[in-house]
PDB file of N, CA and C in Angstrom:
ATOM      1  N   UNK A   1     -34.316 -38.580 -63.123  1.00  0.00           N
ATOM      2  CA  UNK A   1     -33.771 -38.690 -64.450  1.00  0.00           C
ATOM      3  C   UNK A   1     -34.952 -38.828 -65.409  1.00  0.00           C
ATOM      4  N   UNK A   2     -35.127 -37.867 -66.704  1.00  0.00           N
ATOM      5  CA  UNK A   2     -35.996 -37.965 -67.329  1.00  0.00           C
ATOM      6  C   UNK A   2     -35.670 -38.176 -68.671  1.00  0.00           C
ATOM      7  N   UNK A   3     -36.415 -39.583 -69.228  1.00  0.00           N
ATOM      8  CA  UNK A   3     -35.947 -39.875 -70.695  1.00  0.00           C
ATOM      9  C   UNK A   3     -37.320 -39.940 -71.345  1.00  0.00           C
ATOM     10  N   UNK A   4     -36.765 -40.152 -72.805  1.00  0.00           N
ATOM     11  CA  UNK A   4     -37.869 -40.263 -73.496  1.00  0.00           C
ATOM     12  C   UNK A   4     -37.500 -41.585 -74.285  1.00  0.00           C
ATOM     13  N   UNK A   5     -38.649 -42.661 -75.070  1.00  0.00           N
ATOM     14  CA  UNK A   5     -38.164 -43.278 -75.533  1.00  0.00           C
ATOM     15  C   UNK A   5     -39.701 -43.665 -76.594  1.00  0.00           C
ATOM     16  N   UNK A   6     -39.254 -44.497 -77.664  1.00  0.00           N
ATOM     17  CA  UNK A   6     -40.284 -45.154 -78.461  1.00  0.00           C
ATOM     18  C   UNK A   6     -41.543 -45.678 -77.661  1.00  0.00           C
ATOM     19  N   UNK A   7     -42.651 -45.223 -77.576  1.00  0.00           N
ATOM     20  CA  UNK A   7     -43.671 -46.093 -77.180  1.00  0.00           C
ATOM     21  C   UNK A   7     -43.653 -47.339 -77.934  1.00  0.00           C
ATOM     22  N   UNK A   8     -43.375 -48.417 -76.993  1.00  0.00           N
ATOM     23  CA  UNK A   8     -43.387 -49.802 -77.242  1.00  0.00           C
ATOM     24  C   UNK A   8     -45.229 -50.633 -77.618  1.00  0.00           C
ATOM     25  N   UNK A   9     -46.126 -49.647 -77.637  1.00  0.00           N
ATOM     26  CA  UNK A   9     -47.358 -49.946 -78.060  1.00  0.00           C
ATOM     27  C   UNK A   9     -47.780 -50.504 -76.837  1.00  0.00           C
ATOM     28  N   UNK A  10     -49.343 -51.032 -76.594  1.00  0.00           N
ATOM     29  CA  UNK A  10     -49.763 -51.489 -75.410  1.00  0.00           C
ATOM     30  C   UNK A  10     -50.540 -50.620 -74.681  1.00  0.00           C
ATOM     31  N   UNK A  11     -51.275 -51.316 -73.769  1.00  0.00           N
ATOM     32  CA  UNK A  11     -51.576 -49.810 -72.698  1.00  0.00           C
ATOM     33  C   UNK A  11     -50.132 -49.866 -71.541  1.00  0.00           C
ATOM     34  N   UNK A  12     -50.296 -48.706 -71.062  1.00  0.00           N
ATOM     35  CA  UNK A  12     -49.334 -48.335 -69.850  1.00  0.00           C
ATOM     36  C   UNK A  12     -49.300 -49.006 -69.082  1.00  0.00           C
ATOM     37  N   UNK A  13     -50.585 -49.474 -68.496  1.00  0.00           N
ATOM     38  CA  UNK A  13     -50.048 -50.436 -67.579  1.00  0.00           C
ATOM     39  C   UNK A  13     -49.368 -51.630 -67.610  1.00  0.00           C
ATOM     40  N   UNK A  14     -49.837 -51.957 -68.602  1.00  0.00           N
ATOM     41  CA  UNK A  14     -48.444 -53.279 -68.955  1.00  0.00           C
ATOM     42  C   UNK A  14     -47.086 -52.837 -68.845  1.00  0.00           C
ATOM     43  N   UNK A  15     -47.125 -51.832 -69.808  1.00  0.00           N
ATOM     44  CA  UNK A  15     -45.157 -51.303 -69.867  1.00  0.00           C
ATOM     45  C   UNK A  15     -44.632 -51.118 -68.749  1.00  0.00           C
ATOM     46  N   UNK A  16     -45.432 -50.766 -67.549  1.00  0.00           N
ATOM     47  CA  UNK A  16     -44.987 -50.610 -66.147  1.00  0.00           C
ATOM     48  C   UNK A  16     -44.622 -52.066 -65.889  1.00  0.00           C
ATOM     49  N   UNK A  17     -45.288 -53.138 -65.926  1.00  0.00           N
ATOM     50  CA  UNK A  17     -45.450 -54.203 -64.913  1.00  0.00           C
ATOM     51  C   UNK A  17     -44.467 -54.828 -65.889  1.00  0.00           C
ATOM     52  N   UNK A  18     -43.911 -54.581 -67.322  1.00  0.00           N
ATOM     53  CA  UNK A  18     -43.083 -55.604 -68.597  1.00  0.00           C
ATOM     54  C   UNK A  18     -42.088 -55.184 -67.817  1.00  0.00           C
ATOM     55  N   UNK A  19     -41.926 -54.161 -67.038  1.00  0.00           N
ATOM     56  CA  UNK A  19     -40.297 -53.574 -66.710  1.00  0.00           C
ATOM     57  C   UNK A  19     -39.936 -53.571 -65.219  1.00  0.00           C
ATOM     58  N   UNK A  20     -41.379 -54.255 -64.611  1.00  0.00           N
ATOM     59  CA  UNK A  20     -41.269 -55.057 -63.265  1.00  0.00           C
ATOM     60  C   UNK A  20     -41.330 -54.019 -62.004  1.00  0.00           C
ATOM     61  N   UNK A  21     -42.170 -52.822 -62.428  1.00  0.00           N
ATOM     62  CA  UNK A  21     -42.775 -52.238 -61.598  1.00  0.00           C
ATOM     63  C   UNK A  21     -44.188 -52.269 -61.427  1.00  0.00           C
ATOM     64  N   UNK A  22     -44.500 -51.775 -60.144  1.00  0.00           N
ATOM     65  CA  UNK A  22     -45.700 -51.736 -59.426  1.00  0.00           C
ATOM     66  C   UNK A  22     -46.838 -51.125 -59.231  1.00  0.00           C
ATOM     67  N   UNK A  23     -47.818 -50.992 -59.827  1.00  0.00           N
ATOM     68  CA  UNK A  23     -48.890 -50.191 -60.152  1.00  0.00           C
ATOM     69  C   UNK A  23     -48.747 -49.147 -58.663  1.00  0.00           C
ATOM     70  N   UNK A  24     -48.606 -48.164 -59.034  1.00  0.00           N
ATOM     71  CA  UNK A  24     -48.818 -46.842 -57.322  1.00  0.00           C
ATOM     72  C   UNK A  24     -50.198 -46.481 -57.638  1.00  0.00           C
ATOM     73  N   UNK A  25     -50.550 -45.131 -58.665  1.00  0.00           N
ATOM     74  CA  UNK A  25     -51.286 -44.365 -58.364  1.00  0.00           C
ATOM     75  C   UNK A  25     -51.637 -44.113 -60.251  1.00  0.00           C
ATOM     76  N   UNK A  26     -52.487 -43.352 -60.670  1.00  0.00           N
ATOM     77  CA  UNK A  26     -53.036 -42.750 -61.906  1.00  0.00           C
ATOM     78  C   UNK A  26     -52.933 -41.104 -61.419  1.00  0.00           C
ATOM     79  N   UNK A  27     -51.940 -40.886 -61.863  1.00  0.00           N
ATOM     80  CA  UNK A  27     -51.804 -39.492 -61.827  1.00  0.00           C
ATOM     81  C   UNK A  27     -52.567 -38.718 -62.311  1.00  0.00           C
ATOM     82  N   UNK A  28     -52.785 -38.721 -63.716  1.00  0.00           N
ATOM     83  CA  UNK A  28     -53.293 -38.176 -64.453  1.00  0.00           C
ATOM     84  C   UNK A  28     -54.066 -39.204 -66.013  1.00  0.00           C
ATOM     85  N   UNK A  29     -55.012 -38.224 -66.799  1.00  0.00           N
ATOM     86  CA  UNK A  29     -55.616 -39.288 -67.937  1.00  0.00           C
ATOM     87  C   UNK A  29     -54.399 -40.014 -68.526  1.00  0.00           C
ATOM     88  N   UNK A  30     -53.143 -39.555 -69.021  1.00  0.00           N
ATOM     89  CA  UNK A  30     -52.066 -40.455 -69.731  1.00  0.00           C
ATOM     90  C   UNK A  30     -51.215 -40.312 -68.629  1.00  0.00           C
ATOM     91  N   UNK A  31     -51.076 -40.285 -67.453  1.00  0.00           N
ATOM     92  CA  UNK A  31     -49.797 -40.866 -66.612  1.00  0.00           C
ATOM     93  C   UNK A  31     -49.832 -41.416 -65.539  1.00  0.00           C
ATOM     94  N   UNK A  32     -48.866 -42.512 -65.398  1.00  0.00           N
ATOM     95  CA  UNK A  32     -49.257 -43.547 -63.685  1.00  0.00           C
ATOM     96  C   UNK A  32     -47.818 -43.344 -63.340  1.00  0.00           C
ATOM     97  N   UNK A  33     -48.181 -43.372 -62.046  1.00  0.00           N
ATOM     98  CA  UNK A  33     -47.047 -44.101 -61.239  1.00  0.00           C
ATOM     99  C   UNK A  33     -46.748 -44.899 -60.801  1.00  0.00           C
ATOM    100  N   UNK A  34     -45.186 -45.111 -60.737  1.00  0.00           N
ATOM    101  CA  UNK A  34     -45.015 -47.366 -60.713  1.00  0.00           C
ATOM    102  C   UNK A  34     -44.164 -47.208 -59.489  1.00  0.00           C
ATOM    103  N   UNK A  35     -43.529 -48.085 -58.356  1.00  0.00           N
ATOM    104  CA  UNK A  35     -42.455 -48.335 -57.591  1.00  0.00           C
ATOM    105  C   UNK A  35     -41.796 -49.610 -58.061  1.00  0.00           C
ATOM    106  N   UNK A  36     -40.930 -49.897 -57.604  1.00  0.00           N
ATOM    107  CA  UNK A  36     -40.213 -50.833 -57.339  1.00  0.00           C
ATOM    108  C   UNK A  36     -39.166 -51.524 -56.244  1.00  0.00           C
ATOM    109  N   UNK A  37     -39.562 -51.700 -55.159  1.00  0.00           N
ATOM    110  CA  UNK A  37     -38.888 -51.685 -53.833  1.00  0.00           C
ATOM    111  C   UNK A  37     -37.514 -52.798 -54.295  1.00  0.00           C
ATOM    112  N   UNK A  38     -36.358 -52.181 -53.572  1.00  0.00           N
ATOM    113  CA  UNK A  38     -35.322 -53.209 -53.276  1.00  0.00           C
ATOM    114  C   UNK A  38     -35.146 -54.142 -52.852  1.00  0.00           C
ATOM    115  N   UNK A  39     -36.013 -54.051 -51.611  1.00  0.00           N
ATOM    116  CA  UNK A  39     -36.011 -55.241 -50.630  1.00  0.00           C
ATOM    117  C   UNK A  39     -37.631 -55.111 -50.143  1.00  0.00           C
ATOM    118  N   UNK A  40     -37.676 -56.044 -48.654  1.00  0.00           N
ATOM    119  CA  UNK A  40     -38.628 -56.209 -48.293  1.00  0.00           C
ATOM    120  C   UNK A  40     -40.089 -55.457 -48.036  1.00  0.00           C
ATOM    121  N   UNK A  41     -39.275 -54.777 -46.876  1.00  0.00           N
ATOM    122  CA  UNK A  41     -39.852 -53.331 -46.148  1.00  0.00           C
ATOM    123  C   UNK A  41     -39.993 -51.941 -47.408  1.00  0.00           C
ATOM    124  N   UNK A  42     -39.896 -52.134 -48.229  1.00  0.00           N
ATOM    125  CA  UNK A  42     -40.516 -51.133 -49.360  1.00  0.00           C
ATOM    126  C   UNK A  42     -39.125 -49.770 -49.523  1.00  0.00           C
ATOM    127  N   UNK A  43     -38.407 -50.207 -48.939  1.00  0.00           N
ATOM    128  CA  UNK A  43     -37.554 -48.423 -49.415  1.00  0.00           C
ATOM    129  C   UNK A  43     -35.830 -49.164 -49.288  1.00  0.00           C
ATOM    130  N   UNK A  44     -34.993 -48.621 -49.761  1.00  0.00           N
ATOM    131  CA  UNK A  44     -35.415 -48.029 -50.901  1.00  0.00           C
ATOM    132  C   UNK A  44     -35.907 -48.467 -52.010  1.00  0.00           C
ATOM    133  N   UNK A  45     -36.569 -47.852 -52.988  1.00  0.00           N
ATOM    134  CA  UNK A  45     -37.181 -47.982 -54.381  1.00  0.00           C
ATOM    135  C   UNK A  45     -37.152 -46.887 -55.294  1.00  0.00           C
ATOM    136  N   UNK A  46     -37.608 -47.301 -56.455  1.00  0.00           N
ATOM    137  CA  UNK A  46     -37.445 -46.614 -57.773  1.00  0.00           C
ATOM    138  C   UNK A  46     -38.716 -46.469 -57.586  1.00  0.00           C
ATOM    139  N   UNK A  47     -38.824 -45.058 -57.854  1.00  0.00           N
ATOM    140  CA  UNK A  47     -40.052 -45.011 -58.423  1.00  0.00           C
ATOM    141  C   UNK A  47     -40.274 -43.912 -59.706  1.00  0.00           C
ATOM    142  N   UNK A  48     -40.939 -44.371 -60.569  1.00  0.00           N
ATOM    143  CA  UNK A  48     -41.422 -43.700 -62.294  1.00  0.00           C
ATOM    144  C   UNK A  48     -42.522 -43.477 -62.428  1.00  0.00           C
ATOM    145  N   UNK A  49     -42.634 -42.302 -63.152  1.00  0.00           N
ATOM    146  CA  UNK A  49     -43.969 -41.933 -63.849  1.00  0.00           C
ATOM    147  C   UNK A  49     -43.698 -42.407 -65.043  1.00  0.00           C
ATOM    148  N   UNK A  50     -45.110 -42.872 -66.239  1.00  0.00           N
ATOM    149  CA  UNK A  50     -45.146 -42.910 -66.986  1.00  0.00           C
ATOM    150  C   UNK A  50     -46.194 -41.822 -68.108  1.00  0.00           C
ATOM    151  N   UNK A  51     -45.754 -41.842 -69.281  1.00  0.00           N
ATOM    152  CA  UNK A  51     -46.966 -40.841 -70.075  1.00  0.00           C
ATOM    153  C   UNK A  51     -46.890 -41.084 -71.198  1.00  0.00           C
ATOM    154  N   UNK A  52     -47.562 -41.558 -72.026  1.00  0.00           N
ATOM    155  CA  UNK A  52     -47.654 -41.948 -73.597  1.00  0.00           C
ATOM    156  C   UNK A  52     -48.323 -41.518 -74.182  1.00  0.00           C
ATOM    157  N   UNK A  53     -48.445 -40.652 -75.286  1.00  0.00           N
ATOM    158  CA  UNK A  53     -48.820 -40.740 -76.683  1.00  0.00           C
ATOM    159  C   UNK A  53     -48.514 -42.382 -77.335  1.00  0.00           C
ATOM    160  N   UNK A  54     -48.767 -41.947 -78.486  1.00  0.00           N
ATOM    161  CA  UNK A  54     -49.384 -43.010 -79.663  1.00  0.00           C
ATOM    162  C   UNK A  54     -47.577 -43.576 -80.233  1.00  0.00           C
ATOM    163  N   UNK A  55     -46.601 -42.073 -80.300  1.00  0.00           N
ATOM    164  CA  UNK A  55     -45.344 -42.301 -80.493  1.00  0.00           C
ATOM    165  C   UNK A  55     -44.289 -42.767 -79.651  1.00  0.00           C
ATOM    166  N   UNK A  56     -44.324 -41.708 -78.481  1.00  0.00           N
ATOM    167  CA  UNK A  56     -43.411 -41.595 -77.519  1.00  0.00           C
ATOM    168  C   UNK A  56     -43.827 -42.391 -76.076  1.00  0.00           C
ATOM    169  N   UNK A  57     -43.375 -42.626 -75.302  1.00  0.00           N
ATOM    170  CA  UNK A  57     -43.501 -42.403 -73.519  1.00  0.00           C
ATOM    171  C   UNK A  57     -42.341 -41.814 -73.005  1.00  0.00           C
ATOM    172  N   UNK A  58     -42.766 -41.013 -71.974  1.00  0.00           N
ATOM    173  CA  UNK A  58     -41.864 -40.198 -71.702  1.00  0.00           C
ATOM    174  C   UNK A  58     -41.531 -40.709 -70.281  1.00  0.00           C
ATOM    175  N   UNK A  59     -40.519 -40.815 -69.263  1.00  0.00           N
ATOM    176  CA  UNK A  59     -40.430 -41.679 -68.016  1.00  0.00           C
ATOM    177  C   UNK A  59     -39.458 -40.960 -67.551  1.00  0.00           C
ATOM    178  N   UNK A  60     -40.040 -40.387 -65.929  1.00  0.00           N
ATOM    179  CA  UNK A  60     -39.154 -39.900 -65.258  1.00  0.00           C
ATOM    180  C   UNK A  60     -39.032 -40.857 -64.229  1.00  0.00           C
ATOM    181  N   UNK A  61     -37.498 -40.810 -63.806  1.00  0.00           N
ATOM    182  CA  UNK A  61     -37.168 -42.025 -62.623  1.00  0.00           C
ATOM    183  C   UNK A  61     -36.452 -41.269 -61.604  1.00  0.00           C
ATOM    184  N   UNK A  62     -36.563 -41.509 -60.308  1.00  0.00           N
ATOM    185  CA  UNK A  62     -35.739 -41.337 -59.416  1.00  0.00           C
ATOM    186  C   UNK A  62     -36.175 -42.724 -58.367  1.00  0.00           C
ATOM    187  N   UNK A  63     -35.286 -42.448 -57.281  1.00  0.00           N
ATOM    188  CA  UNK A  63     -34.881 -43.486 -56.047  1.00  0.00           C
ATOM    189  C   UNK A  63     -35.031 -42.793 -55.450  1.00  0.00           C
ATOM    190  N   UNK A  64     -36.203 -43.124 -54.742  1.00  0.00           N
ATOM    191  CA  UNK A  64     -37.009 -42.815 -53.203  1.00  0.00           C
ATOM    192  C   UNK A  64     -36.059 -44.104 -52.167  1.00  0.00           C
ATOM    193  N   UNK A  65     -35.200 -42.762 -51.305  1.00  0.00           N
ATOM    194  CA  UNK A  65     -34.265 -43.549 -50.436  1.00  0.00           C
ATOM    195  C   UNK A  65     -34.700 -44.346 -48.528  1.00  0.00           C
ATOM    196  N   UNK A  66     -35.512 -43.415 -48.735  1.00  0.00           N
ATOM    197  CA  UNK A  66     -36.448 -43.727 -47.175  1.00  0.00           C
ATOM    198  C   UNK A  66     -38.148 -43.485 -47.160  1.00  0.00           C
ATOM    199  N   UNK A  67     -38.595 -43.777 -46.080  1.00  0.00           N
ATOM    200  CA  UNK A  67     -39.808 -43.007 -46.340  1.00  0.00           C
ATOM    201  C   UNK A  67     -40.060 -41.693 -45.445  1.00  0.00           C
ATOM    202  N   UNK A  68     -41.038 -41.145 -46.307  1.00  0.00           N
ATOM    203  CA  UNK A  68     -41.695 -39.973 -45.506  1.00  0.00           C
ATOM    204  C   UNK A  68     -41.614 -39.609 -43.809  1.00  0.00           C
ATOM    205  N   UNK A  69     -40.947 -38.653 -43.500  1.00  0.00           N
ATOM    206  CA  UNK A  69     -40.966 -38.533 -41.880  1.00  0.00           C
ATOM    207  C   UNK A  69     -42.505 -38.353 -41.546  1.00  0.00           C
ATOM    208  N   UNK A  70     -43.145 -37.667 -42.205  1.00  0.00           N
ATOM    209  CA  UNK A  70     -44.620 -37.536 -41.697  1.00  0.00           C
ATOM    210  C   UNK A  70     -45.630 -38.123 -42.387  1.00  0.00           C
ATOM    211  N   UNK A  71     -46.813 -38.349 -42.131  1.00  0.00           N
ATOM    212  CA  UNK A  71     -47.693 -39.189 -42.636  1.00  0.00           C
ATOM    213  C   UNK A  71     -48.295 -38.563 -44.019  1.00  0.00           C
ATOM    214  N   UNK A  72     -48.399 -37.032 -43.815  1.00  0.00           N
ATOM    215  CA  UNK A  72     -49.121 -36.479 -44.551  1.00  0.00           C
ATOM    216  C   UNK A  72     -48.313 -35.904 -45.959  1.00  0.00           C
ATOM    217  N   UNK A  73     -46.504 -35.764 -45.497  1.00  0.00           N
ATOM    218  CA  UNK A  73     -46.001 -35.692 -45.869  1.00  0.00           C
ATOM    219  C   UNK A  73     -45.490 -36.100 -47.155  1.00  0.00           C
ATOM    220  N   UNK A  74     -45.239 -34.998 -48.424  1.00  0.00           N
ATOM    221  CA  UNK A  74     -44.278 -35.927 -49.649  1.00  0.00           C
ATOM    222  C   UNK A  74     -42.427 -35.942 -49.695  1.00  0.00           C
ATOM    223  N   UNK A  75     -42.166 -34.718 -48.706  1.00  0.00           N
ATOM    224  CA  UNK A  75     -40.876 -35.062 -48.843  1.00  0.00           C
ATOM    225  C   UNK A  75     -40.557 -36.336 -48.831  1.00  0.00           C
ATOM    226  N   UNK A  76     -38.879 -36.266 -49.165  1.00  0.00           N
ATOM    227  CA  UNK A  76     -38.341 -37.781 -48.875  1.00  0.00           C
ATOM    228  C   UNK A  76     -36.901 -37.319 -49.539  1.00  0.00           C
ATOM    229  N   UNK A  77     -36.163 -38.385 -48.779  1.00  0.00           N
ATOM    230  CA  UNK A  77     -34.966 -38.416 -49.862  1.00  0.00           C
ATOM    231  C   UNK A  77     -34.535 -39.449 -50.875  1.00  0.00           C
ATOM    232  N   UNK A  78     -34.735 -38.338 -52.088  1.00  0.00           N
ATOM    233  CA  UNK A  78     -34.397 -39.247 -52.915  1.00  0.00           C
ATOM    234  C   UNK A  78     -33.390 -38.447 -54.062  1.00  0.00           C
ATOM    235  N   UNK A  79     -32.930 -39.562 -55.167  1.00  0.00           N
ATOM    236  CA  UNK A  79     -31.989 -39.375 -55.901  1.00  0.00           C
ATOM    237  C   UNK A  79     -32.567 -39.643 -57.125  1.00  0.00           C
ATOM    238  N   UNK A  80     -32.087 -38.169 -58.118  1.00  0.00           N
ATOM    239  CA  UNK A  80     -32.428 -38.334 -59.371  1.00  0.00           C
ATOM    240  C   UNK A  80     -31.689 -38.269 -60.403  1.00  0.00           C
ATOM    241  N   UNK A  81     -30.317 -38.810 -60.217  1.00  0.00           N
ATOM    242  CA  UNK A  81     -29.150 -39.384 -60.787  1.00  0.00           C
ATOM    243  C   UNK A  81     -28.455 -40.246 -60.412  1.00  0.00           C
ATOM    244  N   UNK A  82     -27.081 -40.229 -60.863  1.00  0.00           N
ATOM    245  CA  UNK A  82     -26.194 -41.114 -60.060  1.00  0.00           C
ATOM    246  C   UNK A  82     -26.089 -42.395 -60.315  1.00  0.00           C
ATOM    247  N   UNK A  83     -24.955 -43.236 -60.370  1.00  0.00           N
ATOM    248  CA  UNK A  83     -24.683 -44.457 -61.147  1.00  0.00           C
ATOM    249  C   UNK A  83     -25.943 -45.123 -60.508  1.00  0.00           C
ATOM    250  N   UNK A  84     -26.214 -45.381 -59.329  1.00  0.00           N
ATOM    251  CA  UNK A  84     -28.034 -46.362 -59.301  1.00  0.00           C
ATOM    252  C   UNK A  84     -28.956 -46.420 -60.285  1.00  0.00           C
ATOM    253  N   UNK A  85     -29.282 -45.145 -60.295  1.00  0.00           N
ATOM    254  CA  UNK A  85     -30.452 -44.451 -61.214  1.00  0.00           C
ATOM    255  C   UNK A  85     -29.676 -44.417 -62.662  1.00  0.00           C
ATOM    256  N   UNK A  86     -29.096 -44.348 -63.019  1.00  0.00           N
ATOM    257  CA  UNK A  86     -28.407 -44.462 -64.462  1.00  0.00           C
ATOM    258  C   UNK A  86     -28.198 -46.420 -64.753  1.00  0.00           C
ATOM    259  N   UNK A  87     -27.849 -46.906 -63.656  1.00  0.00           N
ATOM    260  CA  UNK A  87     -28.263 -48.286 -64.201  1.00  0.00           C
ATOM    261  C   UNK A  87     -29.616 -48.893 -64.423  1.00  0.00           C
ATOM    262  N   UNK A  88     -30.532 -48.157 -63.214  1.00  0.00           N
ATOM    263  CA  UNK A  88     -31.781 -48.314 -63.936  1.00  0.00           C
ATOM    264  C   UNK A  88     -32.430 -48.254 -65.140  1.00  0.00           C
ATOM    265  N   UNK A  89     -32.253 -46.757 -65.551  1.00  0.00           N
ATOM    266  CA  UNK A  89     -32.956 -46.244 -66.638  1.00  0.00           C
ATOM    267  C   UNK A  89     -31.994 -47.084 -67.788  1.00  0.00           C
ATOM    268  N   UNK A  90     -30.927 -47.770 -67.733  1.00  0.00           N
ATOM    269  CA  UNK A  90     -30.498 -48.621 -68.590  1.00  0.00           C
ATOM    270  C   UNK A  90     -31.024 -50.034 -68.425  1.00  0.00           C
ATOM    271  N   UNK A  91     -31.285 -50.581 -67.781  1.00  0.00           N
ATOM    272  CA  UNK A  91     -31.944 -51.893 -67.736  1.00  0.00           C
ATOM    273  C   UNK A  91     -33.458 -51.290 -68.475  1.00  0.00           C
ATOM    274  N   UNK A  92     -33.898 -50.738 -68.197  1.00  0.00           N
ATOM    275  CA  UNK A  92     -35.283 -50.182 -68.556  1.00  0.00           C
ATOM    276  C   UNK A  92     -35.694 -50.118 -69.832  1.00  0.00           C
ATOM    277  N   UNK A  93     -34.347 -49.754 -70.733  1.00  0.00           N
ATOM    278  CA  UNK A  93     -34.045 -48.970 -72.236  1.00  0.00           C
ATOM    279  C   UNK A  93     -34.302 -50.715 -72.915  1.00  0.00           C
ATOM    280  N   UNK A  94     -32.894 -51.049 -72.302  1.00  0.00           N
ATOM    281  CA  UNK A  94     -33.203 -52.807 -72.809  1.00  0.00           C
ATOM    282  C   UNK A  94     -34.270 -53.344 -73.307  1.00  0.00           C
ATOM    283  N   UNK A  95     -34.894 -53.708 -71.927  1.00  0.00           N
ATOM    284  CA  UNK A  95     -36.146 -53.971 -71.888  1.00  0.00           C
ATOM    285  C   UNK A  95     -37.170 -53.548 -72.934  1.00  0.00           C
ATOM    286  N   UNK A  96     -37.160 -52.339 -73.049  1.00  0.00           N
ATOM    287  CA  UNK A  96     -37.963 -51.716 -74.136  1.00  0.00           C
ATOM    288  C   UNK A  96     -37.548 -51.116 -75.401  1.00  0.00           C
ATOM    289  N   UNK A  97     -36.356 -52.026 -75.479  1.00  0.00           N
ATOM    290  CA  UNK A  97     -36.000 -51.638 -77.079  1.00  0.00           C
ATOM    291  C   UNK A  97     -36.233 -52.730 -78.346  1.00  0.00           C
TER     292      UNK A  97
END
């Protein structure tokens, strides 16, 4: 699920960790990736990119449902809708409105 919303100001990495996700990776110069595990053992989780300009951040979310069958592997199943993921990206909006 991909929204866009007001950049809430800050650097990125805060807005990740204000909305209680988990530093992953630096994708790119303006975008990271965050998780957020359900439970213990890490899956399932949310996981988001983030990307900001000065105005906007733009945040795509889905739910990574298991992990990877192979090591090297990115498949996975996951979900990029669906009442889960739609309550997310609403707790999220909250948060950053």
């Amino acid at each position: 699920m991909d929204f866009v919303l007001k950049n809430p100001g800050g650097n990125i990495l805060n807005v990740g960790r204000d909305i209680g996700y988990i530093f992953q990776r630096q994708v790119s110069e303006n975008e990271v990736s965050f998780t957020r595990p359900l439970n213990r053992d890490g899956y399932p989780r949310f996981h988001i990119y983030l990307k900001a300009n000065d105005e906007d951040l733009w945040l795509s979310l889905h739910l990574d449902q298991k992990r990877p069958v192979y090591k090297e592997a990115h498949d996975h199943a996951a979900e990029y809708g669906g009442v889960v993921v739609e309550n997310e990206a609403q707790r999220i909006k909250q948060i950053l409105s």
